[in-house]
N, C-alpha and C. Protein backbone atom coordinates (compact mmCIF):
# COMPACT_ATOMS: atom_id res chain seq x y z
N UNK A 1 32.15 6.04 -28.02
CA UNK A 1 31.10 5.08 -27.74
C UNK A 1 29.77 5.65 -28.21
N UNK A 2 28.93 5.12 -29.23
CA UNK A 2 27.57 5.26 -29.72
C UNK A 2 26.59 5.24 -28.41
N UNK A 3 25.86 6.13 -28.03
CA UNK A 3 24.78 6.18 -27.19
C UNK A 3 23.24 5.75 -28.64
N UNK A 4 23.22 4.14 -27.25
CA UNK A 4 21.94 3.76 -28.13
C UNK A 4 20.57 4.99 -28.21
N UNK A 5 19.80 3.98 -29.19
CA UNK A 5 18.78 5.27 -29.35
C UNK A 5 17.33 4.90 -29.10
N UNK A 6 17.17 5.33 -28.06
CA UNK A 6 16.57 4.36 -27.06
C UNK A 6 14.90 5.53 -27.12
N UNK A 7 13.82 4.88 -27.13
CA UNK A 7 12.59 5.95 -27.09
C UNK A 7 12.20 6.53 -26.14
N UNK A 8 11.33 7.58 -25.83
CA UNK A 8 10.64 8.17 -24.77
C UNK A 8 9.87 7.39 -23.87
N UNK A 9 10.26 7.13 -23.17
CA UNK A 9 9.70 6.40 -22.51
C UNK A 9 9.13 6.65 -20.44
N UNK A 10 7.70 6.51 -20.63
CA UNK A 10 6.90 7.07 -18.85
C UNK A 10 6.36 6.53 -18.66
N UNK A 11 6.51 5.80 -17.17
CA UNK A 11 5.91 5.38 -16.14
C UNK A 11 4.34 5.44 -16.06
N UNK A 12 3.81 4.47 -16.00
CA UNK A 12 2.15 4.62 -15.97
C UNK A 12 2.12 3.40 -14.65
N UNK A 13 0.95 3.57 -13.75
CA UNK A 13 0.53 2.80 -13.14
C UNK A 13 -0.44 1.58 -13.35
N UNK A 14 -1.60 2.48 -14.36
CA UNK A 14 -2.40 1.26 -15.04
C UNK A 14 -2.36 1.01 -16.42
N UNK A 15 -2.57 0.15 -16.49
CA UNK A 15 -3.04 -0.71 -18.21
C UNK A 15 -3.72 0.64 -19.16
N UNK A 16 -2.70 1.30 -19.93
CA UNK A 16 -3.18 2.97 -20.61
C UNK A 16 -4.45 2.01 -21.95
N UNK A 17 -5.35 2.81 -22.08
CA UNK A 17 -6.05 3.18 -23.89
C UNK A 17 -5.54 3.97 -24.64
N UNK A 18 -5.43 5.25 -23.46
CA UNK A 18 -4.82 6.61 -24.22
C UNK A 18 -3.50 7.17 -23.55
N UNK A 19 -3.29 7.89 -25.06
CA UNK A 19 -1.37 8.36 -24.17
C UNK A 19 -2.21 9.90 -22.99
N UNK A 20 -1.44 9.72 -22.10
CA UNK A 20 -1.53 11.02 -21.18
C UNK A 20 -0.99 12.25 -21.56
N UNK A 21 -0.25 11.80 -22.53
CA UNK A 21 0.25 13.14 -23.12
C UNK A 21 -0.93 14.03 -24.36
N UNK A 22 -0.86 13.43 -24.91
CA UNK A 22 -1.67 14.09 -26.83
C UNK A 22 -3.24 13.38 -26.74
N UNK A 23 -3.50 12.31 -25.52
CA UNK A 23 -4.77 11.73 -26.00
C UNK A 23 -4.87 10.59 -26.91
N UNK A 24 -4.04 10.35 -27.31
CA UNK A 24 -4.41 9.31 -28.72
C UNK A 24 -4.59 8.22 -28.35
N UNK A 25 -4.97 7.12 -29.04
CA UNK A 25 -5.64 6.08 -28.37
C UNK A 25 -4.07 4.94 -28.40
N UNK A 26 -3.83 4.25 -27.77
CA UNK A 26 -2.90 3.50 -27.38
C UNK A 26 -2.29 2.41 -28.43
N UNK A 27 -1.18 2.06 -28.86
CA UNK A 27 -1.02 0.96 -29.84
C UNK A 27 0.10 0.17 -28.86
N UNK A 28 0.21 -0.94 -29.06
CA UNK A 28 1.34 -1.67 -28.89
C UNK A 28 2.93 -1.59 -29.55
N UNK A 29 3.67 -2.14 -29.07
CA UNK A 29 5.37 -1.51 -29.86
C UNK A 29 6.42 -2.75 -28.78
N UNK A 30 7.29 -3.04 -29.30
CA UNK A 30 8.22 -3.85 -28.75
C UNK A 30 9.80 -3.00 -27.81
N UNK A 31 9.73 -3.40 -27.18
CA UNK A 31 10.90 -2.60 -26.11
C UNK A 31 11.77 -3.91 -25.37
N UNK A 32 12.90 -3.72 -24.95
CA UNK A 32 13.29 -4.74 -24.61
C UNK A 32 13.01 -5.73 -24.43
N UNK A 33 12.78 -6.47 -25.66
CA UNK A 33 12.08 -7.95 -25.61
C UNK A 33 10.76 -8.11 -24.87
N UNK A 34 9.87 -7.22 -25.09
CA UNK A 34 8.45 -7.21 -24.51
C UNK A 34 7.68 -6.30 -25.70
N UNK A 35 6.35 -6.83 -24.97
CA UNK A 35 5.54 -5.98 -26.12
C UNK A 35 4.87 -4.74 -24.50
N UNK A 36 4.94 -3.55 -25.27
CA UNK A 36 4.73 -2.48 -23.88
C UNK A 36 3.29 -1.17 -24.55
N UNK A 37 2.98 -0.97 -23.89
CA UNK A 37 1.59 0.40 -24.63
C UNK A 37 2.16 1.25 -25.04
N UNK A 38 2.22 1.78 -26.31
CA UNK A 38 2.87 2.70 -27.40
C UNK A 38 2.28 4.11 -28.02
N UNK A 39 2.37 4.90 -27.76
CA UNK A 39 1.72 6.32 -27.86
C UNK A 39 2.01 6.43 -30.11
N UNK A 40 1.56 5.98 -30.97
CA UNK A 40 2.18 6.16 -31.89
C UNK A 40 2.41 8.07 -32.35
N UNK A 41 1.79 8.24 -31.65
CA UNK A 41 1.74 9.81 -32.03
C UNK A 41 2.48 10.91 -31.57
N UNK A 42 2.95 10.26 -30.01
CA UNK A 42 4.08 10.73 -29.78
C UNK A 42 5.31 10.10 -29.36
N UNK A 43 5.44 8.93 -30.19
CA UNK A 43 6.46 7.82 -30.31
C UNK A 43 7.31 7.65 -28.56
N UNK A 44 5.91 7.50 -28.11
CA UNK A 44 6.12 7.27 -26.56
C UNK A 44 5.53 6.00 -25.77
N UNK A 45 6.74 5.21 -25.30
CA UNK A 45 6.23 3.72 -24.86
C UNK A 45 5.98 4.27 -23.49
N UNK A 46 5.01 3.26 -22.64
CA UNK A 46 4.17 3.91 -21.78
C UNK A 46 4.61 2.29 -20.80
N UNK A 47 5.87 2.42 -19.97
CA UNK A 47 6.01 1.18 -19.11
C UNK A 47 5.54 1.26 -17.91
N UNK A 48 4.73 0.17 -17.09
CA UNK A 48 3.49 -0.08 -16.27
C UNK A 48 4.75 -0.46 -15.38
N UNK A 49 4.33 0.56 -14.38
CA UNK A 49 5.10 -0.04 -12.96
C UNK A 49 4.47 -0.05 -11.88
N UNK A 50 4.68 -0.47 -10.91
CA UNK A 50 3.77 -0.44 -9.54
C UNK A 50 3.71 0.27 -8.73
N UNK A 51 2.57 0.50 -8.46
CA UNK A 51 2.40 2.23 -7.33
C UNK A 51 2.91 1.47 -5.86
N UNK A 52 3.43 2.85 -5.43
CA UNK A 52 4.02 1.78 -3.77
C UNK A 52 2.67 2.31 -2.65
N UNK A 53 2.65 1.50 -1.84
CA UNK A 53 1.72 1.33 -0.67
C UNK A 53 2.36 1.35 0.69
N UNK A 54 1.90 1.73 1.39
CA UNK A 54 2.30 1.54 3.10
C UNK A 54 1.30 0.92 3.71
N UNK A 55 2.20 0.26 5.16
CA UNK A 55 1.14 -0.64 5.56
C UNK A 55 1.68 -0.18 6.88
N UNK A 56 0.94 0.14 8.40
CA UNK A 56 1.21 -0.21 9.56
C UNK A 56 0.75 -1.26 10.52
N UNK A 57 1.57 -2.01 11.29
CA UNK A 57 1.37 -2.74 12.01
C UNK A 57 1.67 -2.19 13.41
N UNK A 58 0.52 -1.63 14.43
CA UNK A 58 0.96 -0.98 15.44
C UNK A 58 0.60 -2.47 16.56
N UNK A 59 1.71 -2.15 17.41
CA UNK A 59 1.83 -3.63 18.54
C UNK A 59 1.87 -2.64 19.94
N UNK A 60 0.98 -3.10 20.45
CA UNK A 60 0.13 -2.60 21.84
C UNK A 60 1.00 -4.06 22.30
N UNK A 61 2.43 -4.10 22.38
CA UNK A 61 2.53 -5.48 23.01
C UNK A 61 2.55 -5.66 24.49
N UNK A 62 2.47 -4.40 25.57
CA UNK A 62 1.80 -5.13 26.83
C UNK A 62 0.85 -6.22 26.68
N UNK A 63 -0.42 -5.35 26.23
CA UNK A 63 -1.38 -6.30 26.10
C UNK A 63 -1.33 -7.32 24.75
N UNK A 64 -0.51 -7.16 23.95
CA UNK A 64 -0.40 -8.44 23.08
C UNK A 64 -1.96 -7.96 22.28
N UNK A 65 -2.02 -6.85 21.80
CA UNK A 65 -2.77 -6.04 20.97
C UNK A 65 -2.33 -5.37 19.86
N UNK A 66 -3.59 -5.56 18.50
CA UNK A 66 -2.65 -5.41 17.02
C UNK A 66 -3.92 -4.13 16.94
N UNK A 67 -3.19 -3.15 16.04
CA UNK A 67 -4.45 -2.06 15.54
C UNK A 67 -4.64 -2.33 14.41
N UNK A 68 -6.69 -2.23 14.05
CA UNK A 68 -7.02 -2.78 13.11
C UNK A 68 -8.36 -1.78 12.62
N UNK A 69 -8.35 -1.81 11.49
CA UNK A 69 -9.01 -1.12 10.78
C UNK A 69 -10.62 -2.06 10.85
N UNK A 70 -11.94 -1.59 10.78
CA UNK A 70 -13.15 -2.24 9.99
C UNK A 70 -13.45 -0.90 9.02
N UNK A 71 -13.55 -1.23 7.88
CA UNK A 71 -13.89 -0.31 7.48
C UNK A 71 -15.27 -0.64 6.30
N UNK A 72 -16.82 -0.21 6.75
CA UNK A 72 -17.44 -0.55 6.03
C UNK A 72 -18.08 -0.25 4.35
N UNK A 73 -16.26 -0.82 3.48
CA UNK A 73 -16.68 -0.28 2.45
C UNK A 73 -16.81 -1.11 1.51
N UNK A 74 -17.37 -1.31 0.51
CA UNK A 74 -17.45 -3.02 -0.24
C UNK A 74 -15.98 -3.77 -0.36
N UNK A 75 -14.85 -3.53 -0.42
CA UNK A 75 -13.84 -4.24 -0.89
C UNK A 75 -13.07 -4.62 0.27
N UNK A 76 -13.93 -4.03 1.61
CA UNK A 76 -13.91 -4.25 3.14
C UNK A 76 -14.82 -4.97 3.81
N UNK A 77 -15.77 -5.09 3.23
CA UNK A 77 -17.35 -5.50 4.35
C UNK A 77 -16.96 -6.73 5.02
N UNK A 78 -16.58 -6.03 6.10
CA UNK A 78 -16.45 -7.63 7.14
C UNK A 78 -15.39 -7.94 7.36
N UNK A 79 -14.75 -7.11 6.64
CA UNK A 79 -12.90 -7.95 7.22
C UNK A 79 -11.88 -6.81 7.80
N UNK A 80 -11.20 -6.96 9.06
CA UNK A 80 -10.42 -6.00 9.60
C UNK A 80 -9.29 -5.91 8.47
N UNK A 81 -8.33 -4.87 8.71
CA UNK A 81 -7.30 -4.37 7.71
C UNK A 81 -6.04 -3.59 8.55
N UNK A 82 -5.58 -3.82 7.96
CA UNK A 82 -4.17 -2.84 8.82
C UNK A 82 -4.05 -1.55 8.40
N UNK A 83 -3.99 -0.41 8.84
CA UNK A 83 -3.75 0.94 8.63
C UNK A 83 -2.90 1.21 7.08
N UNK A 84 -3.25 1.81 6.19
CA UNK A 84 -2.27 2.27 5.02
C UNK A 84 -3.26 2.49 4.26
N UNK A 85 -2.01 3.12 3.02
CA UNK A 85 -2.51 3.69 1.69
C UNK A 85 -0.97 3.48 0.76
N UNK A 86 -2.04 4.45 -0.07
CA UNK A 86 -0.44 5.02 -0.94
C UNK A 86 -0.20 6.00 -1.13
N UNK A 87 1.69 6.04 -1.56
CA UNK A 87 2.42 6.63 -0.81
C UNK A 87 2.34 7.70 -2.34
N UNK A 88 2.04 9.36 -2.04
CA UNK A 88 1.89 10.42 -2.97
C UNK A 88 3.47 10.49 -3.70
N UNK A 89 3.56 10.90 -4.85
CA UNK A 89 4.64 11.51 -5.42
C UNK A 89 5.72 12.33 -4.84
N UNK A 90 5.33 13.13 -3.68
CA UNK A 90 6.16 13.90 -3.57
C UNK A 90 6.52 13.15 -1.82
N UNK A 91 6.00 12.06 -1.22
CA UNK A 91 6.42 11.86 -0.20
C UNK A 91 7.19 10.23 0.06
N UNK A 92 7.99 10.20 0.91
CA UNK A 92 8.76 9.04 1.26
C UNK A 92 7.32 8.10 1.71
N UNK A 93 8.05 6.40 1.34
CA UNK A 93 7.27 5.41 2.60
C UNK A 93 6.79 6.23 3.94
N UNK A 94 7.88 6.63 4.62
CA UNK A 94 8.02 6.69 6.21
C UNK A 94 6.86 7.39 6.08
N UNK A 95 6.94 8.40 5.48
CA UNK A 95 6.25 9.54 5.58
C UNK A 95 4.63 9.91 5.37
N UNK A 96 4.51 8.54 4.30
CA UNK A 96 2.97 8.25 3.97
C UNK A 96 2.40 7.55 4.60
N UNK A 97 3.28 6.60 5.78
CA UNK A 97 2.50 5.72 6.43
C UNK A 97 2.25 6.75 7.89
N UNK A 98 3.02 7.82 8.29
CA UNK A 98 2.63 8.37 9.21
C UNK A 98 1.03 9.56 8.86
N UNK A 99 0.82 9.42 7.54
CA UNK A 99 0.31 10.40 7.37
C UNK A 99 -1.03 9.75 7.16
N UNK A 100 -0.98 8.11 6.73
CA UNK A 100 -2.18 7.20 6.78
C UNK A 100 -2.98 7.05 7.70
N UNK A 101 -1.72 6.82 8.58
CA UNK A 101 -1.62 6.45 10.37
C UNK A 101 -2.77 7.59 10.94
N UNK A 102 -2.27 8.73 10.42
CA UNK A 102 -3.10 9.85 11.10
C UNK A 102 -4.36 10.26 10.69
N UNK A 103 -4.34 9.76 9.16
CA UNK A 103 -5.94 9.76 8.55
C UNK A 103 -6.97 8.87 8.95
N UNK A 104 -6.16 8.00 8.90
CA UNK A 104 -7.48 6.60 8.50
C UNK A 104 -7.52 6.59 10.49
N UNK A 105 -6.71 6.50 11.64
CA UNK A 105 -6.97 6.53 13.03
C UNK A 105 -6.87 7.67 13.94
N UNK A 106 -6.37 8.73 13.37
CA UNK A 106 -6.51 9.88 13.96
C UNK A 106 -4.91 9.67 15.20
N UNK A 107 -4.13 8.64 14.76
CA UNK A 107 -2.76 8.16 15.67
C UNK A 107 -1.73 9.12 14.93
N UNK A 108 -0.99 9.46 15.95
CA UNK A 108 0.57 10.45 15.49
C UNK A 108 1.66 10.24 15.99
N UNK A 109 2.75 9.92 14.82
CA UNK A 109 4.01 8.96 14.67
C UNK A 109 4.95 10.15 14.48
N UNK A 110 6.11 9.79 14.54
CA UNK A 110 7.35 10.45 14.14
C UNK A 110 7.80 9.64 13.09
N UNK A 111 7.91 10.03 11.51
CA UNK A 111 8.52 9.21 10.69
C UNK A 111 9.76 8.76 10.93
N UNK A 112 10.74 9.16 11.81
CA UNK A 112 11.86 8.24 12.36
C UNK A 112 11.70 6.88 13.16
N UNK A 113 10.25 6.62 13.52
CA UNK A 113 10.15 5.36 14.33
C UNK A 113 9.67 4.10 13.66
N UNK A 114 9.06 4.75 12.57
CA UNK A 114 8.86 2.97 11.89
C UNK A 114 9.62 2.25 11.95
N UNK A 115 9.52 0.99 11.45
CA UNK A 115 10.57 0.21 11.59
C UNK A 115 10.15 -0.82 10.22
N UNK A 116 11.14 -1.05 9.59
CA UNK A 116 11.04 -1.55 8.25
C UNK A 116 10.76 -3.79 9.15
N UNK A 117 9.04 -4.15 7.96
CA UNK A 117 8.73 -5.15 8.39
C UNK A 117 8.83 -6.07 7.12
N UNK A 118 8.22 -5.68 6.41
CA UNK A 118 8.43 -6.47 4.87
C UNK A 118 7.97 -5.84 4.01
N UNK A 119 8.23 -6.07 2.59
CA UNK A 119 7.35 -5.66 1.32
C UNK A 119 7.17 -6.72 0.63
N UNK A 120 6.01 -6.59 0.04
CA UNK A 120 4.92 -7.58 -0.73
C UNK A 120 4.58 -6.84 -2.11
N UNK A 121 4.78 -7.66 -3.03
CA UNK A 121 3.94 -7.21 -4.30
C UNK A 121 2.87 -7.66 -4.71
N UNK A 122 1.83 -6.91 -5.05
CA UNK A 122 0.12 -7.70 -5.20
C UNK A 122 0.63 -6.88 -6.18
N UNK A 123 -0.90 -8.09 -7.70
CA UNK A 123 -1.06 -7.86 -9.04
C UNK A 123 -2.77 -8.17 -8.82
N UNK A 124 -2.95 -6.94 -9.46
CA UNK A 124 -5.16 -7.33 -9.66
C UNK A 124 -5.04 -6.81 -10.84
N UNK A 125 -5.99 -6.86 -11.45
CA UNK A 125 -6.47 -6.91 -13.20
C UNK A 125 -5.90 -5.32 -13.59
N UNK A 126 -5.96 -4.57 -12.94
CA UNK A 126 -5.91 -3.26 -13.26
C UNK A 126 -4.60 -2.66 -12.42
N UNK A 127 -4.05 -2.96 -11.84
CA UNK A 127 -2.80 -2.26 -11.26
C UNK A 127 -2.05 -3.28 -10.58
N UNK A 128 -0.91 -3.08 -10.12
CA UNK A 128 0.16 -3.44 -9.44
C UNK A 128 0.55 -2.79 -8.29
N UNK A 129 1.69 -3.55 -7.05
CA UNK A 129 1.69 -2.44 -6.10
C UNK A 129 2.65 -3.34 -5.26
N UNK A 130 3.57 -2.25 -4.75
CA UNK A 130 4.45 -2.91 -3.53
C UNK A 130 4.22 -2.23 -2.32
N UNK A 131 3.57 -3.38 -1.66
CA UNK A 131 3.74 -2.22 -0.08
C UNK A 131 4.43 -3.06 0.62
N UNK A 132 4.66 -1.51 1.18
CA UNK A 132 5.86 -1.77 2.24
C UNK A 132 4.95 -1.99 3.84
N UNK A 133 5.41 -2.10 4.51
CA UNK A 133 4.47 -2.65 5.88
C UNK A 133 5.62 -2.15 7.09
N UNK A 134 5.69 -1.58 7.71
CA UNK A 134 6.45 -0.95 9.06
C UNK A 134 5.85 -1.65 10.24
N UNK A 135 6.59 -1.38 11.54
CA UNK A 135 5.87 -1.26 12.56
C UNK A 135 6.32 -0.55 13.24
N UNK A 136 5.60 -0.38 14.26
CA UNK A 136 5.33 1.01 15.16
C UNK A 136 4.81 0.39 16.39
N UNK A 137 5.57 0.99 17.89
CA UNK A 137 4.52 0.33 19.51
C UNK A 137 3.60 1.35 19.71
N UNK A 138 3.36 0.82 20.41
CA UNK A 138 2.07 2.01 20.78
C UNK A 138 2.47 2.81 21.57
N UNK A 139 3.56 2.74 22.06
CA UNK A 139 4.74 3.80 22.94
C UNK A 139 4.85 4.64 22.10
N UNK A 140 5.21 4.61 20.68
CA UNK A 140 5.58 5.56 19.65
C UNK A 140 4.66 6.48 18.98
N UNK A 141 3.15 5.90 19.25
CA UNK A 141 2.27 6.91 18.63
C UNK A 141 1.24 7.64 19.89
N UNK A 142 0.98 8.71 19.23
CA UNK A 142 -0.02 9.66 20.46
C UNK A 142 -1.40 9.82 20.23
N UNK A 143 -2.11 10.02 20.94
CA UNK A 143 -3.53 9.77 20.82
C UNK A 143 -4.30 8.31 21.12
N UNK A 144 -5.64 8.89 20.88
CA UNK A 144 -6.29 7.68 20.80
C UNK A 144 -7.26 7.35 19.62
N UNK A 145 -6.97 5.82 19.13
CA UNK A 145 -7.65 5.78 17.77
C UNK A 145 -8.60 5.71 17.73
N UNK A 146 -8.98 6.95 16.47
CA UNK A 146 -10.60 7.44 16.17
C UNK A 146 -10.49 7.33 14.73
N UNK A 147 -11.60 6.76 14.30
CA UNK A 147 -12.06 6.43 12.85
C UNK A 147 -12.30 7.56 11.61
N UNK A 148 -11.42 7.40 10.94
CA UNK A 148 -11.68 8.29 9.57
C UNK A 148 -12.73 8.66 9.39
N UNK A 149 -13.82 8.24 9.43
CA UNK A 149 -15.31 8.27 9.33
C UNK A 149 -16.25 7.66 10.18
N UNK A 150 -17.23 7.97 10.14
CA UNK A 150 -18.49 7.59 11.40
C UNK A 150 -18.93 6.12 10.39
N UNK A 151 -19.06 5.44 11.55
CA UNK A 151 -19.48 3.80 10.46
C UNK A 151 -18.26 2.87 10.51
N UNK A 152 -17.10 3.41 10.55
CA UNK A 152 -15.84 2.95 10.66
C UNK A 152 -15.32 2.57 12.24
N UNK A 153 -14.70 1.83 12.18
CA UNK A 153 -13.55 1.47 13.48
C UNK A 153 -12.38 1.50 13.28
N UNK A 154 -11.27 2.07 14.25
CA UNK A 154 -9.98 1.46 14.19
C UNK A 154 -9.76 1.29 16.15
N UNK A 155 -9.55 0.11 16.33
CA UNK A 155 -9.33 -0.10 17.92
C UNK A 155 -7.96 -1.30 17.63
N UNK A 156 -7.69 -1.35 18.53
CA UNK A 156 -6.50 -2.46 19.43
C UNK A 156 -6.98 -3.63 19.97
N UNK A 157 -6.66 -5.00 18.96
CA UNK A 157 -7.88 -6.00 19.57
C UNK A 157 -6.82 -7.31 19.79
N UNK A 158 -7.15 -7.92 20.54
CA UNK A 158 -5.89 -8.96 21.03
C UNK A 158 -5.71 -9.88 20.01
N UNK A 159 -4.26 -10.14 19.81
CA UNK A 159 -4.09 -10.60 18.54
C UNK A 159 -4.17 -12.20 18.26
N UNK A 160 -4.59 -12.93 19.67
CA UNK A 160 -5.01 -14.41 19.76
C UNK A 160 -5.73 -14.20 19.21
N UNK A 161 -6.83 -12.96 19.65
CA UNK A 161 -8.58 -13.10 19.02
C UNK A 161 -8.19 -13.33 17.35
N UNK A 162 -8.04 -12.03 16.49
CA UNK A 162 -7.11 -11.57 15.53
C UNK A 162 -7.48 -13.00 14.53
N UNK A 163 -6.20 -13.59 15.43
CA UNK A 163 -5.20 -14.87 14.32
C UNK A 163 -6.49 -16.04 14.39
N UNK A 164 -7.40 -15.84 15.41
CA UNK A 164 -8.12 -17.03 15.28
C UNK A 164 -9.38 -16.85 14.09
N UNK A 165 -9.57 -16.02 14.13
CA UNK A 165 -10.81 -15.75 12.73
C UNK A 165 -10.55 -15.13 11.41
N UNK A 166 -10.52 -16.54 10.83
CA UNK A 166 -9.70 -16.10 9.58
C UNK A 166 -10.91 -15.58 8.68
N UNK A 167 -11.56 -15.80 8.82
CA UNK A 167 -12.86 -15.47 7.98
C UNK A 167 -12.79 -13.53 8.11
N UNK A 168 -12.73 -12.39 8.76
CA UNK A 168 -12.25 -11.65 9.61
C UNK A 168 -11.27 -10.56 9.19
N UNK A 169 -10.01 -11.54 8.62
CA UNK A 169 -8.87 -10.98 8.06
C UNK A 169 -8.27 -11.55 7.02
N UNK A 170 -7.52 -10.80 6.29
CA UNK A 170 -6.89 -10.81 5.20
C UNK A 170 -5.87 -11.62 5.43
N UNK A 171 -5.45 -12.76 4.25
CA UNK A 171 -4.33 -13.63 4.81
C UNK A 171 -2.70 -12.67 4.68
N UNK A 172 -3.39 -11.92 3.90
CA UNK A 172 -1.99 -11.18 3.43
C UNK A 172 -1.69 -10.14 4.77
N UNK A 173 -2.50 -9.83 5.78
CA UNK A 173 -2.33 -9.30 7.08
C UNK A 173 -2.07 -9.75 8.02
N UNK A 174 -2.92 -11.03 8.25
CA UNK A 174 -2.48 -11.97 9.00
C UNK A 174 -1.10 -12.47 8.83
N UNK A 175 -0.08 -12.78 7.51
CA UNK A 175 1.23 -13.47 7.57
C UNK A 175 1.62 -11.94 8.34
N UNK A 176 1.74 -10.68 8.10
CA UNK A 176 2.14 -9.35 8.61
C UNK A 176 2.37 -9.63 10.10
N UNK A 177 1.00 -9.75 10.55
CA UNK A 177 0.95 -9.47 12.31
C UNK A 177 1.26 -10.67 12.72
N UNK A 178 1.43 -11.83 12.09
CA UNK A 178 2.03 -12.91 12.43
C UNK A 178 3.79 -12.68 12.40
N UNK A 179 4.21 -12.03 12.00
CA UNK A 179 6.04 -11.44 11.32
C UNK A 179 5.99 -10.81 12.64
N UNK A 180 5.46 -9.55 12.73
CA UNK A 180 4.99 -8.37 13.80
C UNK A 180 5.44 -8.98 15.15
N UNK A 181 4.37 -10.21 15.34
CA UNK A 181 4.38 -10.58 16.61
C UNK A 181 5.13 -11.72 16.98
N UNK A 182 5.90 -12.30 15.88
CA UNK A 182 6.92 -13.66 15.86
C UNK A 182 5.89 -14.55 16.08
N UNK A 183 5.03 -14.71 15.86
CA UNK A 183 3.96 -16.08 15.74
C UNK A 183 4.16 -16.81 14.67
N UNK A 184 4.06 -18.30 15.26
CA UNK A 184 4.33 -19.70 14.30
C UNK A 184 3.15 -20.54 14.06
């Protein structure tokens, strides 16, 4: 059996100019029926995939309380957010969202307790991304949440309040803590 002969081909997250390898400035080239960013110099196609993300949804459900980020930074001003980032090269989901968890609120998880909630793929001009979204009770994490930075909040705010101001939150958080909390 002939092994096709197939090119070099690496993972990029954003839309390349230049190859990461040699520098050269970027050309186009055809790959499985697509046109993909082409290194001509080091006959290396450069396929755009999506960086993964974590998301937590922590449920204070005595009180029927969601934890929420304010974070006052322009692509934030004014709207709460759910705990996450993205997830480094060398670490699992579980593992990046406990480690978000602990950055961005100063909260500490056991990566065995998440609990798988959904994944979502967002596309913006410049990257791609699947996050994944867990949840976690507030039984499961220790401490009390303190803000990544001074200027910032992360508190536990009742999630009637939450769902009623949409202006507030992100719809793409809101369907989350709406999943989270079985709300219709």
């Amino acid at each position: 059996m002939d092994t096709p002969d197939f090119p070099d081909v690496d993972s990029v997250a954003v839309e390349p100019d230049h190859c990461h390898r040699c520098g050269a400035a970027v050309g186009v080239t055809e790959f499985e029926g697509r046109e993909h960013p082409w290194c001509p110099e080091c006959d290396l196609v450069l396929s755009r995939n999506p960086v993964a993300g974590v998301q937590a949804v922590v449920r204070d459900d005595d009180a029927d309380r969601v934890l929420l980020l304010d974070e006052p930074v322009p692509q934030h001003e004014g709207v709460r957010s759910l705990p996450g980032g993205h997830v480094r090269h060398d670490e699992g989901p579980r593992e990046a969202l406990v480690r978000e968890l602990a950055e961005e609120t100063g909260l500490r998880a056991d990566p065995a307790d998440p609990e798988f909630l959904t994944i979502h793929h967002a596309e913006f001009p410049d990257v791609a991304l699947y996050l994944v979204t867990y949840t976690l009770e507030r039984s499961q994490v220790s401490g009390e949440p303190t803000p990544e930075f001074e200027g910032f909040e992360a508190a536990f705010l009742p999630v009637a309040e939450v769902l009623s101001s949409p202006d507030r939150l992100r719809e793409s958080d809101r369907r989350r803590i709406e999943t989270a909390f079985d709300v219709e």
